[in-house]
Protein backbone atom coordinates (compact mmCIF):
# COMPACT_ATOMS: atom_id res chain seq x y z
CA UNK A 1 33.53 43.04 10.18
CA UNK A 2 30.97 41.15 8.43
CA UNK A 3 28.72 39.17 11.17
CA UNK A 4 29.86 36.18 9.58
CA UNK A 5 33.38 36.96 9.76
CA UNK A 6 32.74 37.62 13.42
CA UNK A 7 31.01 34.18 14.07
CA UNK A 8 33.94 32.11 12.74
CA UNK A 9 36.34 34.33 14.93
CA UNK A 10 34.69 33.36 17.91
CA UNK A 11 34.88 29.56 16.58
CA UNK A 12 38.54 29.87 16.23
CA UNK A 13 38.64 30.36 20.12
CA UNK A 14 40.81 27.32 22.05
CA UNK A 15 38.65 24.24 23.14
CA UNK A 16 39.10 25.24 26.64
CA UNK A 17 36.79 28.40 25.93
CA UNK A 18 34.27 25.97 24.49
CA UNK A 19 34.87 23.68 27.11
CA UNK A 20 33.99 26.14 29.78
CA UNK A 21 31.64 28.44 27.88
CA UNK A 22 29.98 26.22 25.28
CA UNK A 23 28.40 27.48 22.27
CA UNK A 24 26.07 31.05 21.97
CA UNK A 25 23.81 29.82 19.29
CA UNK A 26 22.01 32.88 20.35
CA UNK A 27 24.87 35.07 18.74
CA UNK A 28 25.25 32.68 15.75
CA UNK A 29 23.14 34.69 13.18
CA UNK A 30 24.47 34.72 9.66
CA UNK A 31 22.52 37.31 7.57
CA UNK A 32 20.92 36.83 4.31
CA UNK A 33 23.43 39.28 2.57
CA UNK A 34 26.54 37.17 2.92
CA UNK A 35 27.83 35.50 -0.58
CA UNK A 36 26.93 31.91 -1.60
CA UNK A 37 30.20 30.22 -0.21
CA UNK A 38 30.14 32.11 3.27
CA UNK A 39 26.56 31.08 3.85
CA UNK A 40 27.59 27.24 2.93
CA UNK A 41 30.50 27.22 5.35
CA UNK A 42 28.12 29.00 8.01
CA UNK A 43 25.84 26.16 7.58
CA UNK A 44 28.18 23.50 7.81
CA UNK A 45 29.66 25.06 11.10
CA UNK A 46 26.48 24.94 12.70
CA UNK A 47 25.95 21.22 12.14
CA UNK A 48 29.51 20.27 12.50
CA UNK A 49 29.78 22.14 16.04
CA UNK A 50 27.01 23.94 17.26
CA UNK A 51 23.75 21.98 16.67
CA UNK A 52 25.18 18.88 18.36
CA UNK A 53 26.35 21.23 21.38
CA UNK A 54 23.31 23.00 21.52
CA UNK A 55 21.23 19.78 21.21
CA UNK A 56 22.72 18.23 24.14
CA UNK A 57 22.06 21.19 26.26
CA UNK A 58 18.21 21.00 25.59
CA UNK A 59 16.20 20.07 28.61
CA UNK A 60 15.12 16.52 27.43
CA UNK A 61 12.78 16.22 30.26
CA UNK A 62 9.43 13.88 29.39
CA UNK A 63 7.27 14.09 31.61
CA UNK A 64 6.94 10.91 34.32
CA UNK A 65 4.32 8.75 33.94
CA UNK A 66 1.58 8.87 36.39
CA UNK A 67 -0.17 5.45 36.17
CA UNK A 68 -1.22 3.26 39.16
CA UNK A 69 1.56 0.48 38.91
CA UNK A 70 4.69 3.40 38.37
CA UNK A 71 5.60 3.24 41.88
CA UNK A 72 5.90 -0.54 42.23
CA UNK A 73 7.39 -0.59 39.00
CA UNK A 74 10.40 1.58 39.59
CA UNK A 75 10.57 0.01 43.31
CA UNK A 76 13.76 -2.32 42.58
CA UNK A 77 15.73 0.45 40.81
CA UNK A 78 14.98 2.71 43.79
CA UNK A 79 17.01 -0.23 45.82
CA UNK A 80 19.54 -0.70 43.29
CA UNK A 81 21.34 2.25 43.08
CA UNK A 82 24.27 1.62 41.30
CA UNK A 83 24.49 0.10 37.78
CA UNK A 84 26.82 -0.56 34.92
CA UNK A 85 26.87 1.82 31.80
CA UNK A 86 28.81 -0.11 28.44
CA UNK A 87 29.20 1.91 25.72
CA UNK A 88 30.38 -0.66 22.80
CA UNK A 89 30.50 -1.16 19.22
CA UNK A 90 32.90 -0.57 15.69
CA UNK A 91 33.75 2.76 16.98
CA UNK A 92 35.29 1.00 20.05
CA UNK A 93 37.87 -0.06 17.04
CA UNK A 94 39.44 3.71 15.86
CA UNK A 95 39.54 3.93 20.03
CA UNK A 96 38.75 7.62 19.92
CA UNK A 97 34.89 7.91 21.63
CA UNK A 98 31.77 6.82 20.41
CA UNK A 99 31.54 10.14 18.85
CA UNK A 100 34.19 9.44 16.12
CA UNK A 101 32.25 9.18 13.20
CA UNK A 102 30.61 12.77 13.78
CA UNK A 103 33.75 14.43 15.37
CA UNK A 104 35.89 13.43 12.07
CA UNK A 105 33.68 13.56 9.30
CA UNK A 106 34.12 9.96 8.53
CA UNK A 107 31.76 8.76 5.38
CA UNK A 108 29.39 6.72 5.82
CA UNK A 109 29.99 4.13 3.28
CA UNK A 110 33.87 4.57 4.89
CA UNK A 111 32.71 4.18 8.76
CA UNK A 112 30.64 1.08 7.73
CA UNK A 113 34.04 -1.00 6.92
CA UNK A 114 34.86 -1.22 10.33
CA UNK A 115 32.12 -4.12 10.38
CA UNK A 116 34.30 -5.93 8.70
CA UNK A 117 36.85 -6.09 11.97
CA UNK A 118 34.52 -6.02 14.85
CA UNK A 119 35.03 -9.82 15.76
CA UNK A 120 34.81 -9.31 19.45
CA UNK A 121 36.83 -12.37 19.41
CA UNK A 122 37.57 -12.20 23.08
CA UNK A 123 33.81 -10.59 23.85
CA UNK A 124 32.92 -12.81 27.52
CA UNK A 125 29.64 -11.24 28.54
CA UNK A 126 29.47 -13.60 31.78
CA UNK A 127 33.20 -12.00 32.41
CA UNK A 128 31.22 -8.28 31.95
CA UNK A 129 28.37 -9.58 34.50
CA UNK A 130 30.93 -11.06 36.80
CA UNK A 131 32.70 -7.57 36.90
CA UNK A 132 29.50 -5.54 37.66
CA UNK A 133 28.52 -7.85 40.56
CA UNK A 134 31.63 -7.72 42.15
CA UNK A 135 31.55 -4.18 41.79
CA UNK A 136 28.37 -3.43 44.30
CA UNK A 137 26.58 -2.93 41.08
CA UNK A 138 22.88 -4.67 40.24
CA UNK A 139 22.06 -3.63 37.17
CA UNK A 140 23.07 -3.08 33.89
CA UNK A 141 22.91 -1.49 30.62
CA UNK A 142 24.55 -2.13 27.11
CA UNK A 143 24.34 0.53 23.82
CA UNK A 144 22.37 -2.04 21.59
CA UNK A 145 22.63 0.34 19.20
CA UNK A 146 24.36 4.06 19.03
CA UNK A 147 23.74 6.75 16.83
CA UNK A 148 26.43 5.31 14.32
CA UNK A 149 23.37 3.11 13.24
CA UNK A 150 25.87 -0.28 14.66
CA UNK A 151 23.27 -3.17 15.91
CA UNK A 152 24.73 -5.07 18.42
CA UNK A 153 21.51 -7.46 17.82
CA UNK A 154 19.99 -8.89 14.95
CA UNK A 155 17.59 -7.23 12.57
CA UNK A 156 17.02 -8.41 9.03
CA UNK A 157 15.96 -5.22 7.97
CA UNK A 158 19.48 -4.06 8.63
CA UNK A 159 22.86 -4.24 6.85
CA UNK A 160 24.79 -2.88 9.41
CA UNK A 161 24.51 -5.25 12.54
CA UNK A 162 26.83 -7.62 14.41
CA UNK A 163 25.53 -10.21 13.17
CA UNK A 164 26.80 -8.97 9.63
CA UNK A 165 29.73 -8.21 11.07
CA UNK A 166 32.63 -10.47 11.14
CA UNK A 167 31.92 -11.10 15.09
CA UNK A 168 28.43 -13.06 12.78
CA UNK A 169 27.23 -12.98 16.22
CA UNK A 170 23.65 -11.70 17.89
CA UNK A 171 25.92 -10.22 20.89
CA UNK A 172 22.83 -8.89 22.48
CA UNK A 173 21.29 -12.06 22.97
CA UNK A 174 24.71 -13.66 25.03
CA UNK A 175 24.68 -10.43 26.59
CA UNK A 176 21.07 -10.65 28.36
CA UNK A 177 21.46 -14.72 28.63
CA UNK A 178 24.70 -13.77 31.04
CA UNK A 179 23.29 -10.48 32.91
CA UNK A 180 20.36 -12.96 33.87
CA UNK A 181 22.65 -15.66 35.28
CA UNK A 182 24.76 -13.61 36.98
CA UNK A 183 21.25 -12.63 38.78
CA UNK A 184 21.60 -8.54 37.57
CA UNK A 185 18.74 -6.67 36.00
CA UNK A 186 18.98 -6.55 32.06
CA UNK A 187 19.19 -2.81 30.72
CA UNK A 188 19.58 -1.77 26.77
CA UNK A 189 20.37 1.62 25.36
CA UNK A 190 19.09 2.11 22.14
CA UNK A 191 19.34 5.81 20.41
CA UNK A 192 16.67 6.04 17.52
CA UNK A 193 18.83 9.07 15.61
CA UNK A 194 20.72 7.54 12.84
CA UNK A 195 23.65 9.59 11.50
CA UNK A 196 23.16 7.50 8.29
CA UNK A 197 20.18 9.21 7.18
CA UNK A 198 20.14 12.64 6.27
CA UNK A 199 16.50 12.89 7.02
CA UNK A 200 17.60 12.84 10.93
CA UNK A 201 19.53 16.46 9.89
CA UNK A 202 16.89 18.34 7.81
CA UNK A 203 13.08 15.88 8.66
CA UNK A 204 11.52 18.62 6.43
CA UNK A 205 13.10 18.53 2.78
CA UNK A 206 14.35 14.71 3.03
CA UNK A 207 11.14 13.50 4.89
CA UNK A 208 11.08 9.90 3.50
CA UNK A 209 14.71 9.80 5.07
CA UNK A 210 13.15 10.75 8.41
CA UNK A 211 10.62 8.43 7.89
CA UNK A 212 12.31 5.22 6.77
CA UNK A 213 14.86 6.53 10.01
CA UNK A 214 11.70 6.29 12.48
CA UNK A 215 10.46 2.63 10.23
CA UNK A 216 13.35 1.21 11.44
CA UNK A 217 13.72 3.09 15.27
CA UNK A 218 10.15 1.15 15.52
CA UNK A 219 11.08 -2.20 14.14
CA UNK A 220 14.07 -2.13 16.06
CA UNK A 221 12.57 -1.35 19.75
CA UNK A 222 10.37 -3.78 18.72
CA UNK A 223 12.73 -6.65 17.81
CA UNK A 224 14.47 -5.82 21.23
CA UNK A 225 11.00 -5.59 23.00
CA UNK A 226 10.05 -9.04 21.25
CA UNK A 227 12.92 -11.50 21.05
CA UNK A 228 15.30 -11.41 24.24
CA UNK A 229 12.65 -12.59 27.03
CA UNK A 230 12.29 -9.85 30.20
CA UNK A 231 13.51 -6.65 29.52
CA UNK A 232 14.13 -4.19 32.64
CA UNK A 233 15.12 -1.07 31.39
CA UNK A 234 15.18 0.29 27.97
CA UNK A 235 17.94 3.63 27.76
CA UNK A 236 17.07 6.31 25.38
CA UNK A 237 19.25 8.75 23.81
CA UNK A 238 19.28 10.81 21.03
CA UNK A 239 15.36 10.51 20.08
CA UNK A 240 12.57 13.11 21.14
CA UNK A 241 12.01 16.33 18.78
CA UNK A 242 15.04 18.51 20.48
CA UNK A 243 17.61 16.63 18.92
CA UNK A 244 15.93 16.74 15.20
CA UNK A 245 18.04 18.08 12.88
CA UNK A 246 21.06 17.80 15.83
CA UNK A 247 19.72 21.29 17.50
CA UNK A 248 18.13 22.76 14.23
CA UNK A 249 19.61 24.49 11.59
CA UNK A 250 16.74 27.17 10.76
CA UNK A 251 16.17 30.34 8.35
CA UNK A 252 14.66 32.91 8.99
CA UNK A 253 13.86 36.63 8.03
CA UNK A 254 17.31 37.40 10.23
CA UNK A 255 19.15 34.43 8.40
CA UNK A 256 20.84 31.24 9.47
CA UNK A 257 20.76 30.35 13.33
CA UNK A 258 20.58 27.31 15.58
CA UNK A 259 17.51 26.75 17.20
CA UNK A 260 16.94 27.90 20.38
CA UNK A 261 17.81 25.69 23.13
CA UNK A 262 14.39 25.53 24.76
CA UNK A 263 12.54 24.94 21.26
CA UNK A 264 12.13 21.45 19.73
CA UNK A 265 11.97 20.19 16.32
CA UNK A 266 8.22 21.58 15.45
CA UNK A 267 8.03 20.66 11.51
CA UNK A 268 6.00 18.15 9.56
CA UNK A 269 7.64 15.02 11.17
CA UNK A 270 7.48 13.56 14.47
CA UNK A 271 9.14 10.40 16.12
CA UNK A 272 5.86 8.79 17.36
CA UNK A 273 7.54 7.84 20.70
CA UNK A 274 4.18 8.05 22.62
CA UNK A 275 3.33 5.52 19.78
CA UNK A 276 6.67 3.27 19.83
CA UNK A 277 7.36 3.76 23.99
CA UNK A 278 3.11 2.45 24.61
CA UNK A 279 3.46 -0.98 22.09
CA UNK A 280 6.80 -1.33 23.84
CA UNK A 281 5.18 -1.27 27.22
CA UNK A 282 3.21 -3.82 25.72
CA UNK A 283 5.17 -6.13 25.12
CA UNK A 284 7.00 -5.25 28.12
CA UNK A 285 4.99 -4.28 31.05
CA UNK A 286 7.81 -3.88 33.53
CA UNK A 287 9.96 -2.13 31.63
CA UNK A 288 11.55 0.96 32.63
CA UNK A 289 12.14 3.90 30.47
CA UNK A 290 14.40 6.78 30.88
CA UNK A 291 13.43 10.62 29.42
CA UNK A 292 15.08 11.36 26.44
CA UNK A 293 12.10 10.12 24.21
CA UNK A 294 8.74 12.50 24.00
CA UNK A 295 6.86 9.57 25.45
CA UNK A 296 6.42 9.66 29.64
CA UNK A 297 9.02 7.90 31.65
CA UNK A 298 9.93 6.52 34.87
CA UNK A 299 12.79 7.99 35.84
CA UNK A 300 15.05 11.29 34.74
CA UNK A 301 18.72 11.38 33.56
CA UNK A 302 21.38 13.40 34.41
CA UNK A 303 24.86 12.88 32.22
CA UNK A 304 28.31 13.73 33.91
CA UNK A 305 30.41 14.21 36.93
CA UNK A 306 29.43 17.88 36.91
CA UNK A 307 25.29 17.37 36.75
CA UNK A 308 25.24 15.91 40.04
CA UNK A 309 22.76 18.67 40.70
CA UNK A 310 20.42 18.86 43.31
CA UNK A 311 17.98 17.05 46.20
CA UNK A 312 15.21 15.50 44.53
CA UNK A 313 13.29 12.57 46.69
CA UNK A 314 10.10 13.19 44.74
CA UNK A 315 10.90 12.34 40.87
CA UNK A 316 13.14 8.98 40.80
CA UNK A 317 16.60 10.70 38.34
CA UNK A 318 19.96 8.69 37.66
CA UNK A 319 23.27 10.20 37.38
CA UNK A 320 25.40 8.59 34.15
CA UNK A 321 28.73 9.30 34.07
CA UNK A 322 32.43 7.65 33.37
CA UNK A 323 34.72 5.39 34.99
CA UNK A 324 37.59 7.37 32.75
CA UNK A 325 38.43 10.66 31.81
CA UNK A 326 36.83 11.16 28.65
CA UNK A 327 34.43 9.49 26.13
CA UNK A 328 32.22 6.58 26.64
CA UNK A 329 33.52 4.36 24.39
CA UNK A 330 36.81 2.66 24.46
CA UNK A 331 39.96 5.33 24.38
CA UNK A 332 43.39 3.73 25.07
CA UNK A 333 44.99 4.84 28.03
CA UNK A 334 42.39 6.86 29.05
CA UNK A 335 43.10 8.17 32.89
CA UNK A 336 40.88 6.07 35.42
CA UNK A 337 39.48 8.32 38.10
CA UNK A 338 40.44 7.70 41.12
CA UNK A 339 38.61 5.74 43.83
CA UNK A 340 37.44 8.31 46.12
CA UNK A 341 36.37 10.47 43.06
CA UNK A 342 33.92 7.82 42.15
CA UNK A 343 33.14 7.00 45.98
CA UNK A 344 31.67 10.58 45.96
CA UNK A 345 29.95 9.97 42.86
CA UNK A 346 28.00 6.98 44.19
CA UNK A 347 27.44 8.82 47.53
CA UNK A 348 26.88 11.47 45.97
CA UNK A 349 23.61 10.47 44.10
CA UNK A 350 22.50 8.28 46.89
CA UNK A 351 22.70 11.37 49.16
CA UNK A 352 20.52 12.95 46.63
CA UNK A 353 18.32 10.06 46.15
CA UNK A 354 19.36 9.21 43.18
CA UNK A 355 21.29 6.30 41.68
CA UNK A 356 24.83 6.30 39.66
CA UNK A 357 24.86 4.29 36.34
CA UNK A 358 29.04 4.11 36.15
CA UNK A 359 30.26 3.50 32.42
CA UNK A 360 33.04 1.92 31.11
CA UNK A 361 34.29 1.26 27.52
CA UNK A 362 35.26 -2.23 26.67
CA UNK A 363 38.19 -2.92 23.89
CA UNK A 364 37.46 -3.76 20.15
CA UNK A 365 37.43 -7.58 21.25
CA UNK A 366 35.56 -7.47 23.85
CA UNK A 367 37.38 -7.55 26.60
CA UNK A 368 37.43 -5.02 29.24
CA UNK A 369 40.62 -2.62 30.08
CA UNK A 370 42.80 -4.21 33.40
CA UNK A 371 42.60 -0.69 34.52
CA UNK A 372 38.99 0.06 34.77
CA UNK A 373 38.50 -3.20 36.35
CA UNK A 374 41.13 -2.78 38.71
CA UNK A 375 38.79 0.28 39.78
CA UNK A 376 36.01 -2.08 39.81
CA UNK A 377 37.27 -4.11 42.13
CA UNK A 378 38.37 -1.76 44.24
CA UNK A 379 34.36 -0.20 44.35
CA UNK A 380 33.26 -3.79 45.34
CA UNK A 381 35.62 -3.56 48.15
CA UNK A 382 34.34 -0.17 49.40
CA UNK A 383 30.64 -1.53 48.50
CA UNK A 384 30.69 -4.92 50.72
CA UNK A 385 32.08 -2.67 53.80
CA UNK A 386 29.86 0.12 53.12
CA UNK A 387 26.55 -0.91 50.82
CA UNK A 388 23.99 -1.01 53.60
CA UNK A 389 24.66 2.68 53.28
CA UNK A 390 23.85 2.71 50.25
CA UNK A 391 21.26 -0.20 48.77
CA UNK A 392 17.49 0.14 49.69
CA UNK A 393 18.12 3.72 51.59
CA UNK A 394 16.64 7.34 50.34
CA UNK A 395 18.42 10.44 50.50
CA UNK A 396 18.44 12.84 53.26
CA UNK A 397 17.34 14.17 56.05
CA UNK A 398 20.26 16.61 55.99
CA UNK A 399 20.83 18.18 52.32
CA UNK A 400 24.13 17.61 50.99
CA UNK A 401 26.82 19.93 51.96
CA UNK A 402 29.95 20.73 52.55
CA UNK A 403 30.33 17.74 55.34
CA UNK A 404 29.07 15.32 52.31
CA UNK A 405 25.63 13.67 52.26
CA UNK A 406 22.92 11.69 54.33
CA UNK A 407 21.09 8.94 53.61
CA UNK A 408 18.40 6.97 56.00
CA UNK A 409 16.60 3.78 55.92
CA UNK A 410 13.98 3.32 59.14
CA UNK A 411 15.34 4.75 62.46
CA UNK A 412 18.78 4.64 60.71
CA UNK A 413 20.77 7.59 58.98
CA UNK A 414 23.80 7.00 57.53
CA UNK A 415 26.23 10.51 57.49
CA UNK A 416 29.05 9.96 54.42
CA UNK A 417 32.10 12.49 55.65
CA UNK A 418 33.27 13.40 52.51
CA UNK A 419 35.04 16.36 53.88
CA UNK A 420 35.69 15.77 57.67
CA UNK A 421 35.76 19.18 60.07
CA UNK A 422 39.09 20.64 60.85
CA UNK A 423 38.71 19.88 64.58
CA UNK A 424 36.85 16.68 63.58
CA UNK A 425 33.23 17.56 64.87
CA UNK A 426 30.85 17.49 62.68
CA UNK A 427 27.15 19.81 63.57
CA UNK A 428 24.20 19.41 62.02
CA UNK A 429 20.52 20.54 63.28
CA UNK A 430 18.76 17.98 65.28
CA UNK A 431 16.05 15.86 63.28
CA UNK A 432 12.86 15.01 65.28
CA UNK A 433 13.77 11.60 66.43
CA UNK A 434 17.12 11.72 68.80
CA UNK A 435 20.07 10.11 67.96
CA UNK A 436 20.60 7.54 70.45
CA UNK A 437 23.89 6.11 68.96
CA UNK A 438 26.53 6.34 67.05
CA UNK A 439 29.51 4.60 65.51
CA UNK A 440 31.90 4.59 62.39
CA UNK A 441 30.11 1.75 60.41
CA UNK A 442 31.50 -1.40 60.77
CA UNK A 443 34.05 0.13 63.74
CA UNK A 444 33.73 1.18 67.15
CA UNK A 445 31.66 3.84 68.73
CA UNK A 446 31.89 7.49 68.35
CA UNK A 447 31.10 10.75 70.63
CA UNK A 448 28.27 12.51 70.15
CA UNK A 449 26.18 14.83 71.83
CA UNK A 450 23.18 16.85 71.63
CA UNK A 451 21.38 20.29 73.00
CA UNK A 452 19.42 22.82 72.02
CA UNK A 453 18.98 22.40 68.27
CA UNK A 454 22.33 20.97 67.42
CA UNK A 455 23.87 17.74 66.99
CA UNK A 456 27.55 17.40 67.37
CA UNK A 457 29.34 14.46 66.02
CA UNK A 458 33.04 13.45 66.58
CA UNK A 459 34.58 12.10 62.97
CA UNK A 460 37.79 10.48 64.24
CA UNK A 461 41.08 10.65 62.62
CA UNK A 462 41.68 7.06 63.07
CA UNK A 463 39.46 4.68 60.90
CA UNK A 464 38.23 7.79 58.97
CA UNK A 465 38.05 6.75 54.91
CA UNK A 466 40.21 8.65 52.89
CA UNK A 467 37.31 8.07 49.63
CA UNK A 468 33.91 8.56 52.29
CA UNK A 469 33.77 7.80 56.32
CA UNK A 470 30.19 6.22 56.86
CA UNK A 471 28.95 7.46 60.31
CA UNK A 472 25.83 5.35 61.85
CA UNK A 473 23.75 6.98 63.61
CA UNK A 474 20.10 5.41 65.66
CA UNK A 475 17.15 7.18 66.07
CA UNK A 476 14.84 6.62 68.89
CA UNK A 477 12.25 6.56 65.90
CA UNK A 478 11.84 5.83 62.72
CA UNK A 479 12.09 8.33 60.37
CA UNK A 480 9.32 8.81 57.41
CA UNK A 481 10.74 7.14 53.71
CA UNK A 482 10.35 10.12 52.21
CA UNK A 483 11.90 13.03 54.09
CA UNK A 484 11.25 16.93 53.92
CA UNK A 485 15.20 17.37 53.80
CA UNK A 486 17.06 19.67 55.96
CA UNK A 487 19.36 22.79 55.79
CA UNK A 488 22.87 21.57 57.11
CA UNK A 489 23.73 24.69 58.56
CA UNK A 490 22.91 25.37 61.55
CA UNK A 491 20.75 28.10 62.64
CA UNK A 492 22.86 30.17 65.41
């Protein structure tokens, strides 16, 4: 067979292969030789389903910035750890993912009607603010704008905002007002892609596309940079030269392939986000910014339940991810995970030194889902009884593992049993200060002993959390903030 008729046989495999396997743009060749209609529908498979595959899987790592005030600057996020992800806007309307537009072809001029019944008639962002706090979280973070082109704020220079919309409403604005009362730090996403210009798909042959797309990515991070008072945190996505062209369709003397995962976008245009990110630090001095622009950051992202990944107590990262099974934006019905799922999540990171942003999808009006807030809830619960464990500490000194995590603040480490020991004792390697006591937090004491280089710890059946048993332990000593991390395993 022809290698194109071998390429769309391997696209016809079942979503769970694609699921597990994900694209091989490296296989995806499709050779000058093949007729005029084969080499159209080869073309259009690669934007429709492998560019936006392979563009997520790029590295997207800026580098961190290195000036004198970065440390100070990133201090309160360090202390925060957990935040509040909203994905929002007209796509919240079809209810099938933010993604809708791309995933079914929808037209443009088609997609943009939905403006016309976004009136977020029941949108309460106090009610939003009120659910975060009483969550554990202390920050959070709204899609201003997604890469549906949608402005939840106003901009003149655009047709397609909320303001035009029938909502006729700047919903940023109540949005930071309300995060600011409710004593949270104010976070915006803002993606600088556009899937309304076809200059964001090929920068090269439709360059005034591209560059009218990256006119208005800088008037718009400047309009949110400018008009809504303190900023904290300005979210990326979808910028930086790897996701030009959504991965890359190229040619080449061997014929049509994606571009390879570790290559950017290296043609004639080029986002100016050193440019864009410095004026916004301008007018924004505080600000923190994440690393999916080419500009440096202050902190690294990781997106999903499954890029937990590993240790890292030197660059500051945050783990995004769902309260739901599913997209980002609003999906009816969509499962809720369960409590000790996201209990792990949040320990997880923490254990890792990282923080969790947790996002959740509110409805068409506004309002969010009695489900996901019921989970909510139930997280503030957990966090009141458990957040010491959690706010102001760094990861470590044991590295995750199969037990669960550590995390230490001073001459305290806090141990989070994930997984407790068949015969409920839990070793670990001694650390250099001794453990002088030790209790189930917020409970009674606990056995615990230790000699030679081992430290045995009794996890008792009684008390233990079914979603994460927090074990306080004292130290004769405190320990240093940032820890060379230990094996678990013990050395026999």
């Amino acid at each position: 067979m022809s290698p194109v008729e071998d390429t769309w046989g391997w696209a016809r495999r079942s979503p769970l292969h694609w699921l597990k396997h994900g694209p091989r743009p490296d296989r995806l060749v499709f050779r000058i030789g093949c007729s005029m209609r084969k080499c159209s529908l080869a073309i259009v498979f690669l934007l429709t389903v492998i560019s936006p595959l392979a563009s997520i899987a790029h590295a997207q790592w800026a580098p961190l910035v290195s000036d004198s005030g970065a440390a100070k600057r990133i201090a309160w996020w360090r202390e925060a750890r957990f935040g509040m992800f909203l994905h929002w806007g007209v796509y919240s309307i079809p209810g099938r993912g933010e993604w809708v537009q791309w995933q079914e072809q929808i037209p443009v001029n088609e997609y943009a009607k939905l403006a016309e019944q976004f009136r977020a008639d029941h949108y309460d962002p106090d009610a939003w603010a009120r659910a975060a706090k009483n969550a554990g979280m202390r920050y959070m973070v709204l899609t201003a704008r997604h890469h549906d082109g949608f402005a939840l704020f106003d901009d003149p220079g655009s047709d397609f905002t909320a303001m035009k919309s029938a909502a006729h409403r700047d919903l940023v604005a109540e949005y930071v007002k309300a995060v600011r009362r409710a004593g949270l730090r104010v976070g915006l996403y803002y993606s600088p892609l556009d899937w309304r210009f076809p200059g964001f798909f090929f920068p090269g042959i439709y360059q005034q596309s591209a560059v009218e797309m990256r006119d208005q990515y800088q008037r718009q991070v400047e309009i949110l940079g400018r008009n809504y008072g303190k900023i904290d945190i300005l979210w990326f996505d979808g910028g930086a030269n790897e996701w030009l062209g959504f991965g890359g369709v190229e040619f080449s003397g061997s014929g049509w392939h994606a571009r390879a995962n570790d290559q950017p976008y290296r043609g004639k245009f080029d986002w100016q986000d050193e440019k864009t990110v410095a004026h916004l630090r301008e007018l924004q001095p505080q600000i923190l910014v994440n690393n999916r622009t080419d500009a440096p950051a202050d902190f690294l992202t990781r997106e999903g339940d499954s890029a937990m990944g590993e240790f890292d107590n030197v660059h500051p990262w945050e783990l995004c991810t769902t309260i739901t099974d599913g997209a980002w934006g609003y999906q009816p019905n969509a499962r809720v995970k369960p409590l000790a799922q996201l209990v792990g999540l949040l320990a997880g990171a923490a254990g890792r030194d990282g923080n969790l942003l947790l996002n959740v999808g509110p409805r068409p009006d506004g309002s969010l889902d009695p489900e996901q807030l019921k989970r909510l809830s139930e997280m503030g619960r957990w966090m009141r009884a458990n957040g010491e464990s959690i706010y102001g500490t760094r990861g470590g000194p044991w590295l995750p593992g199969k037990y669960g995590v550590s995390t230490h603040r001073g001459s305290t480490v806090y141990l989070h049993v994930l997984r407790r020991p068949a015969d409920g004792v839990l070793e670990l390697p001694v650390l250099s200060a001794r453990v002088v006591s030790a209790r189930v937090l917020h409970a009674g004491q606990i056995e615990f002993k230790q000699t030679g280089n081992t430290l045995k710890v009794t996890v008792p059946e009684s008390g233990a959390d079914a979603s994460d048993t927090v074990i306080e332990l004292g130290l004769s000593e405190p320990l240093p903030e940032v820890v060379k991390p230990i094996s678990p395993a013990i050395e026999r």
